[in-house]
N, C-alpha and C. Protein backbone atom coordinates (compact mmCIF):
# COMPACT_ATOMS: atom_id res chain seq x y z
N UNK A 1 0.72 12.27 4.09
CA UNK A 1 0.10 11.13 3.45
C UNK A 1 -1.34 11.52 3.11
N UNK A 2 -2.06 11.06 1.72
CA UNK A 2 -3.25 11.39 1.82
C UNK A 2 -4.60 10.91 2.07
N UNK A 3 -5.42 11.41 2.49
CA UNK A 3 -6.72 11.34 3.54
C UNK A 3 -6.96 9.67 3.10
N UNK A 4 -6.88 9.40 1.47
CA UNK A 4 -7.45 8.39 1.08
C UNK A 4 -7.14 7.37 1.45
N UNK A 5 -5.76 7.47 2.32
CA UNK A 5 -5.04 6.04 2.92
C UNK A 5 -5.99 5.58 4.24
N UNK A 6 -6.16 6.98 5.27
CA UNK A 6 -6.68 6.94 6.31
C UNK A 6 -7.98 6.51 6.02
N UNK A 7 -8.57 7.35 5.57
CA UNK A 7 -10.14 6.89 5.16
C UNK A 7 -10.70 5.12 4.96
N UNK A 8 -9.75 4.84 3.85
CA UNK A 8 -9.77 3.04 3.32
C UNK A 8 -9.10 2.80 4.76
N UNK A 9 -7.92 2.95 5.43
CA UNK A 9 -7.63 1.70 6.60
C UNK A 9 -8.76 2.29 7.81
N UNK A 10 -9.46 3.04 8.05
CA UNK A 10 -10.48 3.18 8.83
C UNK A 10 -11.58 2.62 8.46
N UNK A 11 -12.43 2.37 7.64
CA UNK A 11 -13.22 1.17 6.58
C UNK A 11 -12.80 -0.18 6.54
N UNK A 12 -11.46 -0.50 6.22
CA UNK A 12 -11.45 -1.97 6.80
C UNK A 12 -11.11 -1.82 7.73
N UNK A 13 -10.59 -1.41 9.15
CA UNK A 13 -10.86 -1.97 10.35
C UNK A 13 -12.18 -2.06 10.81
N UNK A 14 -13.13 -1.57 10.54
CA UNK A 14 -15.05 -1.38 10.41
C UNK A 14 -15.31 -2.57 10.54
N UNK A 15 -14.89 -2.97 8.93
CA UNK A 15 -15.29 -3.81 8.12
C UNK A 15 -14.68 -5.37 8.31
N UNK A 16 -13.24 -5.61 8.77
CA UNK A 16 -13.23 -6.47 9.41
C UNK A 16 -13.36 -6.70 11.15
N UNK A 17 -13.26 -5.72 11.45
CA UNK A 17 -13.54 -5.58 13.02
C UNK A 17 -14.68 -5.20 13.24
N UNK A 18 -15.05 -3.73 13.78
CA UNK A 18 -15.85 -3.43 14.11
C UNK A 18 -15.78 -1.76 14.18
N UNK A 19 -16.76 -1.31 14.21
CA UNK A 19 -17.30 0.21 14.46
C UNK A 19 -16.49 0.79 15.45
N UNK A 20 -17.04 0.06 16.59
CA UNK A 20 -16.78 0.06 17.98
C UNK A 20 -14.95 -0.17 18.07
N UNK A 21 -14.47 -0.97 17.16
CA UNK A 21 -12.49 -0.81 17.20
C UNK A 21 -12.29 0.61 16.75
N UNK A 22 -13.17 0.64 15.94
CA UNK A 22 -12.21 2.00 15.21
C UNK A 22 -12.18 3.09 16.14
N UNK A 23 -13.26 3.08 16.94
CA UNK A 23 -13.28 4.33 18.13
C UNK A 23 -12.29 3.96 18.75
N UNK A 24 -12.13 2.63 19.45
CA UNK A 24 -10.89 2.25 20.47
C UNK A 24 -9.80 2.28 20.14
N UNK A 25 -9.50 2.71 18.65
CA UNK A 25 -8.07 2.39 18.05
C UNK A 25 -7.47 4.51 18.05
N UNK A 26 -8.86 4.79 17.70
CA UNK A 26 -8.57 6.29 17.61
C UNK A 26 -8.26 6.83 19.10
N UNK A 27 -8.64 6.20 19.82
CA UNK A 27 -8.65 7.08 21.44
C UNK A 27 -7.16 6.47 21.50
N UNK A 28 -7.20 5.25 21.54
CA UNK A 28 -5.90 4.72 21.89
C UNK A 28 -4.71 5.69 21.41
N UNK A 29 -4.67 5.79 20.43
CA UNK A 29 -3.91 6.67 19.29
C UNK A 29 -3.69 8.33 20.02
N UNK A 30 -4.37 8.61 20.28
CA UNK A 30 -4.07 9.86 20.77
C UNK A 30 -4.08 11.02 19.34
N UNK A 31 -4.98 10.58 18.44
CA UNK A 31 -4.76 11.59 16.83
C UNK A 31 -4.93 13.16 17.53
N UNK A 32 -3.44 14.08 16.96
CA UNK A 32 -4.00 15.38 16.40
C UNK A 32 -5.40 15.80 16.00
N UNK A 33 -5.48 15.02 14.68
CA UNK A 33 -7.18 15.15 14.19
C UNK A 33 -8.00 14.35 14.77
N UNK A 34 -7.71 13.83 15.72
CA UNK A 34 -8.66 13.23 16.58
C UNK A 34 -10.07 12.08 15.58
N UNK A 35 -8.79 11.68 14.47
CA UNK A 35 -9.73 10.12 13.99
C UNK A 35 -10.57 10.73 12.74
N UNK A 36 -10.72 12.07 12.56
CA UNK A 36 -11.46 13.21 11.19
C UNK A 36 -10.40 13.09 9.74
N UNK A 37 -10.85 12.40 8.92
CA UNK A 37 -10.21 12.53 8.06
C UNK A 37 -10.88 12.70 6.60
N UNK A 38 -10.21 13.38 5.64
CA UNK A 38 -11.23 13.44 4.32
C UNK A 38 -10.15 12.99 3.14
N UNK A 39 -10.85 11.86 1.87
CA UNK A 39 -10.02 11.82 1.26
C UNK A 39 -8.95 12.41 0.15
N UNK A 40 -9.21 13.90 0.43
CA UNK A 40 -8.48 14.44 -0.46
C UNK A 40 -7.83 15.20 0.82
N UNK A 41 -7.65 14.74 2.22
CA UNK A 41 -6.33 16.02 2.49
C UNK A 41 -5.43 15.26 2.95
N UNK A 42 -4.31 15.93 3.33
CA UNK A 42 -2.85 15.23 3.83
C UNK A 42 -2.85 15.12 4.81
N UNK A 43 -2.26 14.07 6.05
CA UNK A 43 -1.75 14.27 7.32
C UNK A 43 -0.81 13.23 7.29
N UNK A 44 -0.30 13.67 8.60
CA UNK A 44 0.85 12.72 8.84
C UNK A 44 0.86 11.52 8.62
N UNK A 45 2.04 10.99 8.51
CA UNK A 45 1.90 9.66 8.58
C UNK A 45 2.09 8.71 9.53
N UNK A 46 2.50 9.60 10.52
CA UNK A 46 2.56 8.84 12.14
C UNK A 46 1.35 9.02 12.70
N UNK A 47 -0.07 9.47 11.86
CA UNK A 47 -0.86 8.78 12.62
C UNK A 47 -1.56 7.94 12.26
N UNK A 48 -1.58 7.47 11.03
CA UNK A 48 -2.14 6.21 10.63
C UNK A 48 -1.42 4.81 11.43
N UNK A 49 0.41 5.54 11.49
CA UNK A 49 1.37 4.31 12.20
C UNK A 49 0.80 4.05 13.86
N UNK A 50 0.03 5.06 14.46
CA UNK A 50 -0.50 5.15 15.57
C UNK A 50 -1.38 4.28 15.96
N UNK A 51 -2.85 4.13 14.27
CA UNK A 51 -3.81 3.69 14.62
C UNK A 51 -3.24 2.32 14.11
N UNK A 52 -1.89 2.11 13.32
CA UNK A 52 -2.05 0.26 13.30
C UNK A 52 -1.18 -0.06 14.45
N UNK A 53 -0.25 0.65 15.32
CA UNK A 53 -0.18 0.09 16.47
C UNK A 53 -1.41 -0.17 17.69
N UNK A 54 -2.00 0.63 17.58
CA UNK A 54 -3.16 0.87 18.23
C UNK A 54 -4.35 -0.35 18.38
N UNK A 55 -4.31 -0.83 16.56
CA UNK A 55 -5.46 -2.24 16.29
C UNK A 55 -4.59 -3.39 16.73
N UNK A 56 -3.12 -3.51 16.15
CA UNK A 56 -1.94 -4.17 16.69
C UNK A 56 -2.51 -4.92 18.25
N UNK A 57 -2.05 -3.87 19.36
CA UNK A 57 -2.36 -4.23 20.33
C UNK A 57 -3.74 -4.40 20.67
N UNK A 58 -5.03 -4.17 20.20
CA UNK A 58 -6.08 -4.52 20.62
C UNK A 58 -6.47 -6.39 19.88
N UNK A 59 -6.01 -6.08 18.91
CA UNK A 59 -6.26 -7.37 18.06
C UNK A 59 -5.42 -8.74 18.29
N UNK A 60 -3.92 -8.09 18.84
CA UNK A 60 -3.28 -9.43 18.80
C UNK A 60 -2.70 -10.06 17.76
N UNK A 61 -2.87 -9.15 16.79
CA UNK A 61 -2.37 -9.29 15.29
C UNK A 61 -1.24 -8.50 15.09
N UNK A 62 0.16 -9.14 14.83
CA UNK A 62 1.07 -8.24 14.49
C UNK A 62 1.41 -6.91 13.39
N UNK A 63 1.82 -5.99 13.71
CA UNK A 63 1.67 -5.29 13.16
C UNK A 63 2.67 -4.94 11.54
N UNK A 64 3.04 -6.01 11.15
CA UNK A 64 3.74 -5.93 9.74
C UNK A 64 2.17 -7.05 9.05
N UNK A 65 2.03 -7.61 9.48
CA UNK A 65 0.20 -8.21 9.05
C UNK A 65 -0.65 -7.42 9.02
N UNK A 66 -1.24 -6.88 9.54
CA UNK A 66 -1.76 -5.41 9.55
C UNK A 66 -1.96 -4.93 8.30
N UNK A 67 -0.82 -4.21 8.44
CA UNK A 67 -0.35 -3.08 7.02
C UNK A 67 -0.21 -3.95 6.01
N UNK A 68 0.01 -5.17 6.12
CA UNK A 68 0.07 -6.38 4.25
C UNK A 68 -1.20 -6.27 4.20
N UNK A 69 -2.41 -6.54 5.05
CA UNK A 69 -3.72 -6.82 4.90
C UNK A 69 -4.16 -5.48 4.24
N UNK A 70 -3.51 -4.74 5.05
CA UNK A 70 -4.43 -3.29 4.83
C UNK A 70 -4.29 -2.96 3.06
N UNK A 71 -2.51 -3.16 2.99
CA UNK A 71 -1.98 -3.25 1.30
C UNK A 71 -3.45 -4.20 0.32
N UNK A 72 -3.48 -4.95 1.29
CA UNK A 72 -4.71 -6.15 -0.15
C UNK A 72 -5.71 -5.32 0.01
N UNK A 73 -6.49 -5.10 1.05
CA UNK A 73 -7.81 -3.92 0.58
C UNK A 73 -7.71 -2.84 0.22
N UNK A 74 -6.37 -2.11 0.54
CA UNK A 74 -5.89 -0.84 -0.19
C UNK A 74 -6.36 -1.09 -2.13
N UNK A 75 -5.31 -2.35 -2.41
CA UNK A 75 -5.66 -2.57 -4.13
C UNK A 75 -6.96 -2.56 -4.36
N UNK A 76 -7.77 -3.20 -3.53
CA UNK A 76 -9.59 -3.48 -4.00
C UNK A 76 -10.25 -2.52 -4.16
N UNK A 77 -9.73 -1.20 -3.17
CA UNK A 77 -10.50 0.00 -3.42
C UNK A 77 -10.05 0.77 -4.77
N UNK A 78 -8.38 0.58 -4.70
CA UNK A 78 -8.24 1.34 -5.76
C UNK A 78 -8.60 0.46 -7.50
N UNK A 79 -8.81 -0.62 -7.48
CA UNK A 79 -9.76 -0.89 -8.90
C UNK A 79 -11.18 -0.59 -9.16
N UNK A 80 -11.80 -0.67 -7.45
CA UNK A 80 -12.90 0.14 -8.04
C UNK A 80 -13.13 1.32 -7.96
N UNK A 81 -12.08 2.29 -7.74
CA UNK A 81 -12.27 3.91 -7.18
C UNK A 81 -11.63 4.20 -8.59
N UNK A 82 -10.58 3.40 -8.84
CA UNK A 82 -9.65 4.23 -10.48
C UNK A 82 -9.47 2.80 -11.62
N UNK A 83 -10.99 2.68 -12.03
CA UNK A 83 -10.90 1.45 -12.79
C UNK A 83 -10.12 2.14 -14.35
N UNK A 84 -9.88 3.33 -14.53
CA UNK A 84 -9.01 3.43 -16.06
C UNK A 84 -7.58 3.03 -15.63
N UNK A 85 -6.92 2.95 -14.60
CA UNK A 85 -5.78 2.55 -14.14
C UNK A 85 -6.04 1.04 -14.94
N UNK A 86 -6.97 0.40 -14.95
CA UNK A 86 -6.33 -1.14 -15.00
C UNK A 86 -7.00 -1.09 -17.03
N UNK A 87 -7.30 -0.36 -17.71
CA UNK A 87 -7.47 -0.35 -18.81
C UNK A 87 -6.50 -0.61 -19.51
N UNK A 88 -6.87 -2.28 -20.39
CA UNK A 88 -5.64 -2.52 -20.95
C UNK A 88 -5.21 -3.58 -20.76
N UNK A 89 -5.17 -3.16 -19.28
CA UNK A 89 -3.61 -4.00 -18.59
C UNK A 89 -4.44 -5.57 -18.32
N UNK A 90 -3.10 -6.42 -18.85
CA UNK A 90 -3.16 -7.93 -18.71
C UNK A 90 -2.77 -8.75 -17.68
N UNK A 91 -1.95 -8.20 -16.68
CA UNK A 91 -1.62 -9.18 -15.84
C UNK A 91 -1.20 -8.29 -15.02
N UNK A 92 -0.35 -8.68 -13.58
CA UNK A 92 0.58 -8.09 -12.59
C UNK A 92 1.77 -7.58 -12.81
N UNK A 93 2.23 -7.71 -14.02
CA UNK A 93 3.63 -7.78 -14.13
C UNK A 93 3.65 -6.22 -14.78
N UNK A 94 2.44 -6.19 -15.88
CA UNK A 94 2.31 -4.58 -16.58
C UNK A 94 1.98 -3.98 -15.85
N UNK A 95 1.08 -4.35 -14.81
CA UNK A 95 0.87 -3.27 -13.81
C UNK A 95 1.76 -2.70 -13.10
N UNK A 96 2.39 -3.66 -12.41
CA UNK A 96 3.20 -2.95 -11.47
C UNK A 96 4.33 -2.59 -12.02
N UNK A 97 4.63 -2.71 -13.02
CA UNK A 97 6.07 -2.12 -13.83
C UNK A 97 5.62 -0.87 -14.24
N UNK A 98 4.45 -0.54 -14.08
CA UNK A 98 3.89 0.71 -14.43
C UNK A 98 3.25 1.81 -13.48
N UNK A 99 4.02 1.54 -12.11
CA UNK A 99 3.31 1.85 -11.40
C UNK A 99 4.06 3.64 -11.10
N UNK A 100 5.33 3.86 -11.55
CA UNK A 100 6.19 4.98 -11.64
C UNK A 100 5.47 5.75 -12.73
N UNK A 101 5.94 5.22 -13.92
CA UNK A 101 5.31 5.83 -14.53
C UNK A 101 3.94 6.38 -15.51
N UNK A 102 3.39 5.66 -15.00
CA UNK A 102 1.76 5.80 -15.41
C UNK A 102 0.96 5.89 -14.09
N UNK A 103 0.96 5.01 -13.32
CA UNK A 103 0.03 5.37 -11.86
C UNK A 103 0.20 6.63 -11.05
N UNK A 104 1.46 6.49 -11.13
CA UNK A 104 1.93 7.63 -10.26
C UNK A 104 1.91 9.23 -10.97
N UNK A 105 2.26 9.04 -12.18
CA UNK A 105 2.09 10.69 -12.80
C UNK A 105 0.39 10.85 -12.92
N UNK A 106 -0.46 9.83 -13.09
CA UNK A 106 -1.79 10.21 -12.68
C UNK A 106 -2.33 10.61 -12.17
N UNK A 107 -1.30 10.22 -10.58
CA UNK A 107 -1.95 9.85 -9.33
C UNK A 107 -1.94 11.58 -8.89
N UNK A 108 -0.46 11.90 -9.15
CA UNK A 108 0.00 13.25 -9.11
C UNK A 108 -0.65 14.46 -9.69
N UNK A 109 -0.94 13.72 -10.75
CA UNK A 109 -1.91 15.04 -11.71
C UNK A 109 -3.42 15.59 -10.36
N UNK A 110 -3.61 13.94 -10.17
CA UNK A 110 -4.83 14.55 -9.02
C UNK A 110 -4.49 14.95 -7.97
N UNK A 111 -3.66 14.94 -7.20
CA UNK A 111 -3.00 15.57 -6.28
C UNK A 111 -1.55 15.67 -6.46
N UNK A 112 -1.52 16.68 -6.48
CA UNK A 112 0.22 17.18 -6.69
C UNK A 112 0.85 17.42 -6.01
N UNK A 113 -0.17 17.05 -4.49
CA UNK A 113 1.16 17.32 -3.36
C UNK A 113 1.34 16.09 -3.00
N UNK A 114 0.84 14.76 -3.10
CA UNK A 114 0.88 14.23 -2.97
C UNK A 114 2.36 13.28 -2.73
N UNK A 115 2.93 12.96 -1.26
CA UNK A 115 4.35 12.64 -1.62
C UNK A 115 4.45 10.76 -1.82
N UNK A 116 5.01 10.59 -2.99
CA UNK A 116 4.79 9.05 -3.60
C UNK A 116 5.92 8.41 -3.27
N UNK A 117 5.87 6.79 -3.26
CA UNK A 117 7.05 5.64 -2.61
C UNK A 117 7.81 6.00 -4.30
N UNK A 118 8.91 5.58 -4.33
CA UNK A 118 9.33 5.15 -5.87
C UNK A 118 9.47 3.70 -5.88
N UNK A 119 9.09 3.19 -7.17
CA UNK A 119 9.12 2.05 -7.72
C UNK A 119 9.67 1.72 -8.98
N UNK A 120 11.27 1.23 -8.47
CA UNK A 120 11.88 1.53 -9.46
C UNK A 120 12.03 -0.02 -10.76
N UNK A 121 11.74 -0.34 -11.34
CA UNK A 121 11.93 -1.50 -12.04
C UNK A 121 13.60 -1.83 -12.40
N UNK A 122 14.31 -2.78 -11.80
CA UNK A 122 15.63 -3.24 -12.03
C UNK A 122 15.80 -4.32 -13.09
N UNK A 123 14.49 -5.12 -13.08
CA UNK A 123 14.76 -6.22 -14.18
C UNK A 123 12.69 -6.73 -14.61
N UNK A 124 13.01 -6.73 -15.51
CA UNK A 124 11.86 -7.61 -15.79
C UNK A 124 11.94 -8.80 -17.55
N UNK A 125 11.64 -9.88 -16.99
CA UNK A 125 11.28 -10.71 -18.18
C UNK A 125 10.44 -11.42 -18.17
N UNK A 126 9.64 -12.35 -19.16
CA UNK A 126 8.60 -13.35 -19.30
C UNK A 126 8.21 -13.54 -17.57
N UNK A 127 9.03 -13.98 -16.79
CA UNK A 127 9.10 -14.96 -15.52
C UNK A 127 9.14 -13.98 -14.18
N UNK A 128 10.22 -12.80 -14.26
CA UNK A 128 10.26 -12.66 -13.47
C UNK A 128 10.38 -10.42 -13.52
N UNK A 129 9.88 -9.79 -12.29
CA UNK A 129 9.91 -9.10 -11.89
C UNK A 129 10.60 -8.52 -10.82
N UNK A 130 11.36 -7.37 -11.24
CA UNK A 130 12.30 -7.07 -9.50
C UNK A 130 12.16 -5.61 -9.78
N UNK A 131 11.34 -5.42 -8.46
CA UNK A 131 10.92 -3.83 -8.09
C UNK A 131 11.66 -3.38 -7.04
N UNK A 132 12.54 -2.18 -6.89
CA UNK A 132 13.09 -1.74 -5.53
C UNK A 132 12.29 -0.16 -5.31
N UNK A 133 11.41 -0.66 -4.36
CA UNK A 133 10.73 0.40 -3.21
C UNK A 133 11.58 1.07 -2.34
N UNK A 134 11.09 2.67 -2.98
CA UNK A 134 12.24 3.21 -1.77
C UNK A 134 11.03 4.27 -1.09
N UNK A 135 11.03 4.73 0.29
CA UNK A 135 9.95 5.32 0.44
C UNK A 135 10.82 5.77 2.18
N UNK A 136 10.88 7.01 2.55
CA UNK A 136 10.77 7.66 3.40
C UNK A 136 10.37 6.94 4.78
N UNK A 137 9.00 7.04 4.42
CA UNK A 137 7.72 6.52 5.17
C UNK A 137 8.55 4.80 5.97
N UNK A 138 8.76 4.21 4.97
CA UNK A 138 9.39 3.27 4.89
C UNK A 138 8.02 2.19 5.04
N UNK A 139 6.58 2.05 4.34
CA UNK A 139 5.82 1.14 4.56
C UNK A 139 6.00 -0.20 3.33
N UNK A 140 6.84 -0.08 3.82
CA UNK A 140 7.34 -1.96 2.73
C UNK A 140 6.41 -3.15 3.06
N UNK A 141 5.79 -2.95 4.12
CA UNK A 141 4.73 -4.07 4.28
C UNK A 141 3.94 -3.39 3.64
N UNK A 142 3.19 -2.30 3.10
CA UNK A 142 1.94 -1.86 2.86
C UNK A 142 2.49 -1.81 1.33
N UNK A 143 3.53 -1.66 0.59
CA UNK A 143 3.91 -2.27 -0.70
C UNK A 143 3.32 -3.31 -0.92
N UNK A 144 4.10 -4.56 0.21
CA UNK A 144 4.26 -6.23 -0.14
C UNK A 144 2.34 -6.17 -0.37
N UNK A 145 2.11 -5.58 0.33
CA UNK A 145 -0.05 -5.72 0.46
C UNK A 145 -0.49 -5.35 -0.62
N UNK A 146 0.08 -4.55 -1.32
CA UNK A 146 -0.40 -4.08 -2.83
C UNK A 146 -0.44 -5.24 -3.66
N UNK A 147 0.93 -5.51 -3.23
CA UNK A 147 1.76 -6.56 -4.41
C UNK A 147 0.69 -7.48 -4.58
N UNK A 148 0.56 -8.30 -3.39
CA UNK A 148 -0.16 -9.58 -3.24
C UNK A 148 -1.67 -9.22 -3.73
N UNK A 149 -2.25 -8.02 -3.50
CA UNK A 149 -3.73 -7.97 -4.03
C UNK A 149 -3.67 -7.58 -5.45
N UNK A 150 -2.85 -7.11 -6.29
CA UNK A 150 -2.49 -7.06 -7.64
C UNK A 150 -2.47 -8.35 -8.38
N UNK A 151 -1.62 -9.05 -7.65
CA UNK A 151 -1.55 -10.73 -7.88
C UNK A 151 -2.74 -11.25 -7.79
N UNK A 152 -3.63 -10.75 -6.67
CA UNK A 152 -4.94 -11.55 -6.59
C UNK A 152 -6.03 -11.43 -7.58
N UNK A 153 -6.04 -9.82 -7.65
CA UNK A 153 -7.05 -9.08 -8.76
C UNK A 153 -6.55 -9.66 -10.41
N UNK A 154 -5.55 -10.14 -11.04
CA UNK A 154 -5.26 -10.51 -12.08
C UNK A 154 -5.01 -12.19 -11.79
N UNK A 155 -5.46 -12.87 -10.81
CA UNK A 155 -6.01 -14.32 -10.80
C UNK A 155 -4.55 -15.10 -11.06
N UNK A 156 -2.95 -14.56 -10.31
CA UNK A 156 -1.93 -15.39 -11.03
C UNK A 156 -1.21 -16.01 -9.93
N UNK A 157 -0.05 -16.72 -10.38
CA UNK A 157 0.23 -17.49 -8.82
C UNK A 157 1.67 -16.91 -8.80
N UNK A 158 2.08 -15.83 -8.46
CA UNK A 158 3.61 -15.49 -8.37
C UNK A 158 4.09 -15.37 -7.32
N UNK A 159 5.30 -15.62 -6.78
CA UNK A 159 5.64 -15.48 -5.63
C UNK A 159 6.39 -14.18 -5.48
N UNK A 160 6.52 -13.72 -4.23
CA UNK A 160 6.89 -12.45 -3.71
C UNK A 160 7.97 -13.13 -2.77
N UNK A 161 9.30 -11.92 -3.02
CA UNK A 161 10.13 -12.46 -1.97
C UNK A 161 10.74 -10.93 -1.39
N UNK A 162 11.36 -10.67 -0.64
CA UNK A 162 11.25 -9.18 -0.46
C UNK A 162 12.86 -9.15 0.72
N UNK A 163 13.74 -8.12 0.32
CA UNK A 163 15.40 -7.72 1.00
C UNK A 163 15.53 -6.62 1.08
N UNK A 164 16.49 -6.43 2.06
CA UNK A 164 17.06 -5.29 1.76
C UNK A 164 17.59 -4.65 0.82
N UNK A 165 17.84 -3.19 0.40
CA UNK A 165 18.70 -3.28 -0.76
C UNK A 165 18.89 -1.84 -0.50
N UNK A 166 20.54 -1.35 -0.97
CA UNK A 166 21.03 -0.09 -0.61
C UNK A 166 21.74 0.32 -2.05
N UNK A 167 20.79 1.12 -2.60
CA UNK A 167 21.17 1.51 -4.43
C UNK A 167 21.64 2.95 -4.58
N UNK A 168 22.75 3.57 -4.72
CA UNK A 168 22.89 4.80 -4.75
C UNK A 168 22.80 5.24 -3.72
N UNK A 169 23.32 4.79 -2.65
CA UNK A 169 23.11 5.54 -1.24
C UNK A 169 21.87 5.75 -0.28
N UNK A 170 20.89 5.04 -1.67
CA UNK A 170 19.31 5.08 -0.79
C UNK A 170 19.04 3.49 -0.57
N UNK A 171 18.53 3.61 0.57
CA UNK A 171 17.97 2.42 1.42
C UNK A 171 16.28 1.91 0.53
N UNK A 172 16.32 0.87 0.55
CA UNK A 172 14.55 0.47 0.08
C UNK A 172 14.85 -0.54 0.61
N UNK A 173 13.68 -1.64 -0.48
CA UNK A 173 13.20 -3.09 -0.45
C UNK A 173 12.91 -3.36 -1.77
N UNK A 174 14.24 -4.34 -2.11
CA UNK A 174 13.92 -5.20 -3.36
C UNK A 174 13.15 -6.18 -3.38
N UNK A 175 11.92 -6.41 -4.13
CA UNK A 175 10.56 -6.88 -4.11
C UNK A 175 11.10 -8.01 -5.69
N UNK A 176 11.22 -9.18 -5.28
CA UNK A 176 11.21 -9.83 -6.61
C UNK A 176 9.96 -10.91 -6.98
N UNK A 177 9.44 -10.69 -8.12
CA UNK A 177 8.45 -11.36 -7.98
C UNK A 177 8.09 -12.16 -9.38
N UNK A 178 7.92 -13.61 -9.11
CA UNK A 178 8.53 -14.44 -10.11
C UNK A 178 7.11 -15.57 -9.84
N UNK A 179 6.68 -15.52 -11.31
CA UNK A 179 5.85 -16.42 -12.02
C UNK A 179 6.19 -17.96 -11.75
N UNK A 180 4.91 -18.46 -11.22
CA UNK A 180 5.21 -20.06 -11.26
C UNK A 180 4.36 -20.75 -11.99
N UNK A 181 5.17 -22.06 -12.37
CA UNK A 181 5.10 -23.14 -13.54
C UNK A 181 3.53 -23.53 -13.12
C-alpha cells in the first residue's frame, strides 16, 4: 500500500486526536517500520490495519467508523494534493464512474507499483450509480469513506447503500448510489 495512505491516516489521527495517540497507536501496533513512513513508498497493509485497530481500542470507536472517517479525509487531501483530477468534473456520479479509468491510470502513471482496488461501473443513469469494489485488501469501509466525501466535496444528497456481491468468481462490494428528489 502506498506511504500516502499511512502518512494522511497518521495526520488525521493528529488532527482529530492527538500527537500524543499517534505515538500510542504506533507502540500499540507493534510496526515493522516502527510508525516511519514516506509518501511515495509501499508497505504493508497490515500495518496501517494494526494502527486502526490500535486507535479502535484506544478511542472506543469502532473500527469499520474509523476507516469510513479516514475514507472522508482521505478525499479532502486528495482534492487538494491532485486538484486536475477534479477538472471538469460536475458532480459525484462523473467522478466516481471515472475512477478506473482516468484516476487510476493517472494514479499509476505516478506510481506504477502501485497495487489499486477495481471499480467496476455495472450501471449508471440520470439517478442512479452501481459501483462493484473488488480489492484484495478488502477495505470496503475505506471505499464507502471516499464515497461519502466525494458526495460531500460536490455538495449532493445521494444515498449509499453497500452488499455483497460475487461477479465472475471474485468477491467485492456492490456500492449503489442513488440521487435524491
Amino acid at each position: 500500500m502506498k506511504g500516502v495512505v499511512f502518512t494522511e491516516f497518521l495526520e488525521m489521527v493528529e488532527g482529530r486526536f492527538s500527537a500524543d495517540m499517534v505515538d500510542d497507536i504506533i507502540d500499540d501496533a507493534q510496526l515493522p517500520h516502527g510508525g516511519v513512513y514516506t509518501s511515495v513508498g509501499t508497505y504493508p497493509h497490515s500495518e496501517i490495519v494494526a494502527m486502526v485497530v490500535a486507535l479502535s481500542q484506544r478511542s472506543g470507536v469502532a473500527v469499520p467508523d474509523l476507516v469510513r472517517t479516514f475514507g472522508q479525509h482521505l478525499f479532502g487531501r486528495f482534492v487538494q494534493a491532485y486538484p486536475s483530477f477534479f477538472t471538469g468534473v460536475t458532480d459525484a456520479f462523473q467522478f466516481l464512474s471515472g475512477i478506473e479509468d482516468i484516476i487510476h491510470a493517472e494514479v499509476l502513471k505516478l506510481y506504477p507499483d502501485a497495487e489499486l482496488p477495481r471499480f467496476i461501473v455495472e450501471h449508471q443513469d440520470a439517478r442512479t450509480l452501481v459501483l462493484l469494489y473488488q480489492s484484495p485488501r478488502h477495505f470496503e469501509d475505506l471505499a464507502e469513506g471516499l464515497m461519502h466525501g466525494c458526495v460531500a466535496h460536490f455538495g449532493e444528497v445521494i444515498r449509499i447503500e453497500r452488499e455483497a456481491s460475487t461477479t465472475a468468481g471474485a468477491t467485492g462490494q456492490r456500492f449503489t448510489l442513488t440521487r435524491q428528489a
